[in-house]
Protein backbone atom coordinates (compact mmCIF):
# COMPACT_ATOMS: atom_id res chain seq x y z
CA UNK A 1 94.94 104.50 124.91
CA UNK A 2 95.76 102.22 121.77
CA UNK A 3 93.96 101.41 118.58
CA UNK A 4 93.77 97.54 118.10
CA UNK A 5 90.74 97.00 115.72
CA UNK A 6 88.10 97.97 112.89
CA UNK A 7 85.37 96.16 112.79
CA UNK A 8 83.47 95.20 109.43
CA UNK A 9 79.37 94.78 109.52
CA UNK A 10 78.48 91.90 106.98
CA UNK A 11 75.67 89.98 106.06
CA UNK A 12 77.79 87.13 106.03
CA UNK A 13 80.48 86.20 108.46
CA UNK A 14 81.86 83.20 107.48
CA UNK A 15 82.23 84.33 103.80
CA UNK A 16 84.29 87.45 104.64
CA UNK A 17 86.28 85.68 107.17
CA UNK A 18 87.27 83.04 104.44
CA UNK A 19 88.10 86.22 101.83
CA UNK A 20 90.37 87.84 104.41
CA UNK A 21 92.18 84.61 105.51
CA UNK A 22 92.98 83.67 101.89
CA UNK A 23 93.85 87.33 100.93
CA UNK A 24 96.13 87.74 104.41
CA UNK A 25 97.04 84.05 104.83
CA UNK A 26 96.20 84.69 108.29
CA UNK A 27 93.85 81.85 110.17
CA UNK A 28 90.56 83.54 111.75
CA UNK A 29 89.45 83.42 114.81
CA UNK A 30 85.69 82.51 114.92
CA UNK A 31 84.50 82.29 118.55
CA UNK A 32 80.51 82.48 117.21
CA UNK A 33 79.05 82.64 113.81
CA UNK A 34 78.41 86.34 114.06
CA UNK A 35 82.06 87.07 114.73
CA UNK A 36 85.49 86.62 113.49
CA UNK A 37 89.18 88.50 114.25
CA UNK A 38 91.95 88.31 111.63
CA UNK A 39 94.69 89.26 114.02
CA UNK A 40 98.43 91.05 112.95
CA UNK A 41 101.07 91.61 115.00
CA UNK A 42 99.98 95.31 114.89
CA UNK A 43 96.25 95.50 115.05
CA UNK A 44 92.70 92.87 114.28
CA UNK A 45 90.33 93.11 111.61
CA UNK A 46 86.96 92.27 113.28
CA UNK A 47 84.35 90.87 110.96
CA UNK A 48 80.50 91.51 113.00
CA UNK A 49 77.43 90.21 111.48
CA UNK A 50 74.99 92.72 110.77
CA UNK A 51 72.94 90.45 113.42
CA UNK A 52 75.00 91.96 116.44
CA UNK A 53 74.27 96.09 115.19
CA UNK A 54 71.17 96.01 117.87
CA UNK A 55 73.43 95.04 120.68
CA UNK A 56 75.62 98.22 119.96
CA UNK A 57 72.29 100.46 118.93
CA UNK A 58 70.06 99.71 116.32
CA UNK A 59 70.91 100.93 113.19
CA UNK A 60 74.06 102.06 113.37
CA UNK A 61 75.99 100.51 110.98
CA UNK A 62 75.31 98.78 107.93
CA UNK A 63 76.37 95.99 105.74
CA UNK A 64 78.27 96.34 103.26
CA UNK A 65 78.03 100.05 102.73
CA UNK A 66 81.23 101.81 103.15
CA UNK A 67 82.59 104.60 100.97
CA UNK A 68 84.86 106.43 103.39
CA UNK A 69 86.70 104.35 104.93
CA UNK A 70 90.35 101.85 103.49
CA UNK A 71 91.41 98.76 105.19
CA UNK A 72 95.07 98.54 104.77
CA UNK A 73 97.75 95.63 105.41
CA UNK A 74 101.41 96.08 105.56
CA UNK A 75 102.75 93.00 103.40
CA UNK A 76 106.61 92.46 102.57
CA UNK A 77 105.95 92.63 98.62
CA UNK A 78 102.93 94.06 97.01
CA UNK A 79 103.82 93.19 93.65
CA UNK A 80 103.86 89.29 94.41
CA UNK A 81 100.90 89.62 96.48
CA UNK A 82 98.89 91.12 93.30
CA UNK A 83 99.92 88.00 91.52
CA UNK A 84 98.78 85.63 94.10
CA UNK A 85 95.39 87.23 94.44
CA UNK A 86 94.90 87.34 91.06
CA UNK A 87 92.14 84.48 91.43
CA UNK A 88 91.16 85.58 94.61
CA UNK A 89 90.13 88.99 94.37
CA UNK A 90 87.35 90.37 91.02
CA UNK A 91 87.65 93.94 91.77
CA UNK A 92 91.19 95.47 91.71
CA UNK A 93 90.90 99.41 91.63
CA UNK A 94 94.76 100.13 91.26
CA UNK A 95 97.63 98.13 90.26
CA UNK A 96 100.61 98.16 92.30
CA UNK A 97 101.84 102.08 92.99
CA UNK A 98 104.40 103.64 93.95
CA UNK A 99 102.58 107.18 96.23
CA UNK A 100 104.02 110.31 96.52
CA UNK A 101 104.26 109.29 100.05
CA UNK A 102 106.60 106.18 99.55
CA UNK A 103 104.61 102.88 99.78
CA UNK A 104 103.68 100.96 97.06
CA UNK A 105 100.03 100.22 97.36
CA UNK A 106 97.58 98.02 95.69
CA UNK A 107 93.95 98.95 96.07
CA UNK A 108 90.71 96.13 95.51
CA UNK A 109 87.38 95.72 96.69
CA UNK A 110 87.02 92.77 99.03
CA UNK A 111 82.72 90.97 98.65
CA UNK A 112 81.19 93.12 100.56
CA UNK A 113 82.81 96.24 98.57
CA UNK A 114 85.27 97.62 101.40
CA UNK A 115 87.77 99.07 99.62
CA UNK A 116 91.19 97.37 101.22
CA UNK A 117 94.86 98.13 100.58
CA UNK A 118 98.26 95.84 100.22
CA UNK A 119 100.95 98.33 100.77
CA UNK A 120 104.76 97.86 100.80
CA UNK A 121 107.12 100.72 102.12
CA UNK A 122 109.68 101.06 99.36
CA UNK A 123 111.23 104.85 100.09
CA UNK A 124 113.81 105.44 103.15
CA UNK A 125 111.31 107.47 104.81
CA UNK A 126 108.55 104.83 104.64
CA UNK A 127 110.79 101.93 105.27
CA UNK A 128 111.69 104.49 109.14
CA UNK A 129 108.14 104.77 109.34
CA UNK A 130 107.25 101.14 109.75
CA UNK A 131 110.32 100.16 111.42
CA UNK A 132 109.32 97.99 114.33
């Protein structure tokens, strides 16, 4: 088995798709209007319109209504990627961190309020961790 996605209900596709490929840099793919895939070398953020919930079984996800859940992207330097999404993102939650656990993280809200977070490993241990 391998994990290679999360998928993100919206109401709108094409405006989360844009968000993510400024935020990432990353060009989506967009085979229909109710899909899009920001792909990494180590996993894809799928973006579903809230249309395509019935083909899966009605009702089972919504829009825009995660609380539980944290998108996270490995980037080389958090603390210039804060400053370039400085006009890009309205709703940072935590500056860039240094956690117990050895990354330095910064935490926003992307439209749709997922919460999503920029990490950089910065200890030993992390750096081992995410060695490819």
């Amino acid at each position: 088995m391998d994990f290679v996605s999360i998928r993100v209900i919206t109401g709108d596709v094409a405006r989360l798709a844009d968000f993510y490929e400024k935020a990432t840099g990353i060009p989506a793919s967009r085979p229909s209007e109710d899909f899009a895939e920001i792909r990494t070398g180590r996993a894809t953020l799928a973006i579903g319109s809230a249309r395509t919930v019935p083909l899966f079984a009605p009702g089972a996800a919504r829009a825009a209504a995660n609380h539980s859940v944290i998108i996270e992207f490995l980037v080389d330097d958090v603390d210039r990627v804060h400053q370039n999404l400085a006009g890009l993102v309205t709703d940072f939650v935590t500056e860039p961190t240094t956690m117990p656990w050895g990354n330095r993280s910064l935490l926003f809200r992307d439209p749709d309020g997922n919460l999503v977070n920029f990490f950089t490993p910065v200890t030993p241990a992390a750096i081992e961790r995410f060695a490819r």
